[in-house]
C-alpha atoms as a PDB file:
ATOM      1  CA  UNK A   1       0.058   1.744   4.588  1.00  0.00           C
ATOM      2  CA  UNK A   2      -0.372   4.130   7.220  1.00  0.00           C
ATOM      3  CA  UNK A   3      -4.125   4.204   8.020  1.00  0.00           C
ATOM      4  CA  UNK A   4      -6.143   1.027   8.008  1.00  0.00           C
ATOM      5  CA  UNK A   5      -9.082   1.622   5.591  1.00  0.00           C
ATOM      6  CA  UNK A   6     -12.591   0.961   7.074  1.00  0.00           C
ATOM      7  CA  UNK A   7     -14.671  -2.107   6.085  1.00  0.00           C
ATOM      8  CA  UNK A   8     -13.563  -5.227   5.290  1.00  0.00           C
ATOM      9  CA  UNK A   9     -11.367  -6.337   3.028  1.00  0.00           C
ATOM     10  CA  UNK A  10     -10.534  -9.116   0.108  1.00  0.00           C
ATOM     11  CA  UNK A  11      -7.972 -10.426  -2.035  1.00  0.00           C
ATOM     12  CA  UNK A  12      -8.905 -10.480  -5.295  1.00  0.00           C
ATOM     13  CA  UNK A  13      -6.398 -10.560  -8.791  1.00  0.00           C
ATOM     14  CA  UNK A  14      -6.449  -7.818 -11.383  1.00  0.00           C
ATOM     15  CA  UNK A  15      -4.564  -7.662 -14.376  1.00  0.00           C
ATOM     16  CA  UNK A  16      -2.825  -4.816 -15.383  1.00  0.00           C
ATOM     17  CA  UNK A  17      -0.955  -3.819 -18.472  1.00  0.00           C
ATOM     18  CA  UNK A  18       2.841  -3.490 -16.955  1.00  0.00           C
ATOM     19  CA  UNK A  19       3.035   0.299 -17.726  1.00  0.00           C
ATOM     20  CA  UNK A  20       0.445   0.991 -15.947  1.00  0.00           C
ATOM     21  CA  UNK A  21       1.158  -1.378 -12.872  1.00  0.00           C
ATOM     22  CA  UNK A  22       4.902   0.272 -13.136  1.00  0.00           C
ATOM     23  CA  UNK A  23       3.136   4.204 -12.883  1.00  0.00           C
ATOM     24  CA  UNK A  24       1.268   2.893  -9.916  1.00  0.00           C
ATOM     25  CA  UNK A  25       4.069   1.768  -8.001  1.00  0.00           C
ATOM     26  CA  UNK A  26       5.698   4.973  -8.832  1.00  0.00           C
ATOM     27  CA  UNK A  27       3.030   7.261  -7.830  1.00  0.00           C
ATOM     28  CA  UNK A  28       1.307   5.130  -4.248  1.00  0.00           C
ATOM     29  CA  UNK A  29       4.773   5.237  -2.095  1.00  0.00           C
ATOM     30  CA  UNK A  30       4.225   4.320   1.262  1.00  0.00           C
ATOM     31  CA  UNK A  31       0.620   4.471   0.743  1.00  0.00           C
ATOM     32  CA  UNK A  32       1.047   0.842  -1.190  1.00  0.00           C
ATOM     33  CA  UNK A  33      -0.560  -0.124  -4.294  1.00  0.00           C
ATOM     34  CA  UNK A  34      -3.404  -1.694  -3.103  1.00  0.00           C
ATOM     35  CA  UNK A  35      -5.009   1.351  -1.242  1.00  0.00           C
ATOM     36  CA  UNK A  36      -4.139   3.656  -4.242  1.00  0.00           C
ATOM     37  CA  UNK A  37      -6.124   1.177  -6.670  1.00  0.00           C
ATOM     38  CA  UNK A  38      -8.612   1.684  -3.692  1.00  0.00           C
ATOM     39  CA  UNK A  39      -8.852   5.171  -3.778  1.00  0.00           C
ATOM     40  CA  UNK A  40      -8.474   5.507  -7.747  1.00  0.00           C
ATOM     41  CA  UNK A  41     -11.934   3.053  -7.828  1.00  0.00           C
ATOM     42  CA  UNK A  42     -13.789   4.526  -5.091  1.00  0.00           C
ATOM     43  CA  UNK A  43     -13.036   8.410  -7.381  1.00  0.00           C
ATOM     44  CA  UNK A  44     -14.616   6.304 -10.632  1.00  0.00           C
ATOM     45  CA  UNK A  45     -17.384   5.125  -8.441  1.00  0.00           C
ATOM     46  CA  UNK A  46     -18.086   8.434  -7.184  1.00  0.00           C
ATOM     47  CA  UNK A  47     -18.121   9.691 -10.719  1.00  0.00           C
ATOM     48  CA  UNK A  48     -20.421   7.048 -11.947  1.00  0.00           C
ATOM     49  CA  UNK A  49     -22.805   7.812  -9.057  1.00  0.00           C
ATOM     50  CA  UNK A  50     -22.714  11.733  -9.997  1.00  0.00           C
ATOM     51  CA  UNK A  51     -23.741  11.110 -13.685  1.00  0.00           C
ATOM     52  CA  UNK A  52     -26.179   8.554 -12.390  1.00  0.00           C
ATOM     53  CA  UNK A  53     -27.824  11.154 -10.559  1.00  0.00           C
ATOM     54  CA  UNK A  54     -27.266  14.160 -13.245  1.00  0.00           C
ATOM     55  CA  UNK A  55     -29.088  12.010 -16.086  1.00  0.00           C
ATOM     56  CA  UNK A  56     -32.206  11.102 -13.739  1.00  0.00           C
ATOM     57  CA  UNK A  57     -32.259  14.550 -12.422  1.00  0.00           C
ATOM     58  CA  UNK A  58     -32.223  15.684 -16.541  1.00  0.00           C
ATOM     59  CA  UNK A  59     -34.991  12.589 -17.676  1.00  0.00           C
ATOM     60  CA  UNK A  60     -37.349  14.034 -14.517  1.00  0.00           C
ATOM     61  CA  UNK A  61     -36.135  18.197 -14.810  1.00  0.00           C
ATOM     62  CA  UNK A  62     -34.738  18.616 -18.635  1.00  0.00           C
ATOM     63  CA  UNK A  63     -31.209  19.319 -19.477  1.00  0.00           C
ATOM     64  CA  UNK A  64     -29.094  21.927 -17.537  1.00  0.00           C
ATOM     65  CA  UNK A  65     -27.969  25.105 -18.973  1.00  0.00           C
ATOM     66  CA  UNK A  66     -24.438  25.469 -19.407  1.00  0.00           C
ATOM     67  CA  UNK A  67     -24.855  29.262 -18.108  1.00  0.00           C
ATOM     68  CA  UNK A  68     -26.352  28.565 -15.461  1.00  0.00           C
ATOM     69  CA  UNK A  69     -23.542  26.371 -14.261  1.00  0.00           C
ATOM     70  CA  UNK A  70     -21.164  28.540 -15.356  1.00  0.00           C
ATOM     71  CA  UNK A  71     -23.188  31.450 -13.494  1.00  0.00           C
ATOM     72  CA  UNK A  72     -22.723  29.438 -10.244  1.00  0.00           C
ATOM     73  CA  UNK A  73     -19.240  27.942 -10.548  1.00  0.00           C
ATOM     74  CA  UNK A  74     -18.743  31.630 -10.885  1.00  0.00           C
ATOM     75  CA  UNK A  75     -20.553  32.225  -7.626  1.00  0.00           C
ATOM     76  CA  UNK A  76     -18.260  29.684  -5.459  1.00  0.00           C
ATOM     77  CA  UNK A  77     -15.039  30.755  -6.608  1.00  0.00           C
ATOM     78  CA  UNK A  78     -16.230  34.285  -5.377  1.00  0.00           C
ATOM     79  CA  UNK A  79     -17.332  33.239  -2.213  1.00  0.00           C
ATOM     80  CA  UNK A  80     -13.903  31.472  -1.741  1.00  0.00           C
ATOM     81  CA  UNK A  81     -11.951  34.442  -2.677  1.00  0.00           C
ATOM     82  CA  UNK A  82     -14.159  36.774  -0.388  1.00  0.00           C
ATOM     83  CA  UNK A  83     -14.418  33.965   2.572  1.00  0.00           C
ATOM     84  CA  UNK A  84     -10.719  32.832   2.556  1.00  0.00           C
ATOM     85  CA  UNK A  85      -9.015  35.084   0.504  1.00  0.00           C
ATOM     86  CA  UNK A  86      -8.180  32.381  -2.042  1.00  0.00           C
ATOM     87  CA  UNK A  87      -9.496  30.903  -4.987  1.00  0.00           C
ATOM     88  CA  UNK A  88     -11.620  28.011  -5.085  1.00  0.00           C
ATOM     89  CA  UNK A  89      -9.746  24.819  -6.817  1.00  0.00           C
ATOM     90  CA  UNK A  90      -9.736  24.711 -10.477  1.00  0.00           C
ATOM     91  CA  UNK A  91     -11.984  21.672 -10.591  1.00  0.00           C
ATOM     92  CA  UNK A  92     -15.257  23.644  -8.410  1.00  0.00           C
ATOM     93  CA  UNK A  93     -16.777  24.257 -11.599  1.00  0.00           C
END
């Protein structure tokens, strides 16, 4: 592992099915299993929190429309291509 993560740490023992324990090890390298099961968790965290906050922002606001998104995912990528002369990843939407 090449950077120490912050915060403290525990053991703890997950089971996984051995295909996917086998893709892991293939995929984390130096970075070592543990802080890619890390960084894979903290993602699905993040996610959880984002549709935590979409569905109380819809309950309190009603639903989003689906133009409007697409109206302003349209809006970064432009400002990436006319800011850095690239375009924006193919997840900014």
């Amino acid at each position: 592992m090449d950077t120490p993560r912050p915060g403290k740490t525990r053991v703890t023992s997950v089971s996984l099915r051995a295909e996917t324990l086998e893709a892991i090890r293939a995929r984390a390298g130096k970075q070592g299993i543990s802080s890619y099961i890390e960084e894979a968790v903290q993602r699905q965290l993040q996610r959880e929190a984002i549709d935590e906050f979409i569905e109380a922002a819809e309950a309190e606001h009603g639903p989003v429309d689906p133009a409007d998104v697409a109206a302003k995912a349209e809006r970064i990528r432009a400002h990436h291509v006319a800011h850095r002369g690239d375009s924006a990843p193919a997840d900014a939407a």
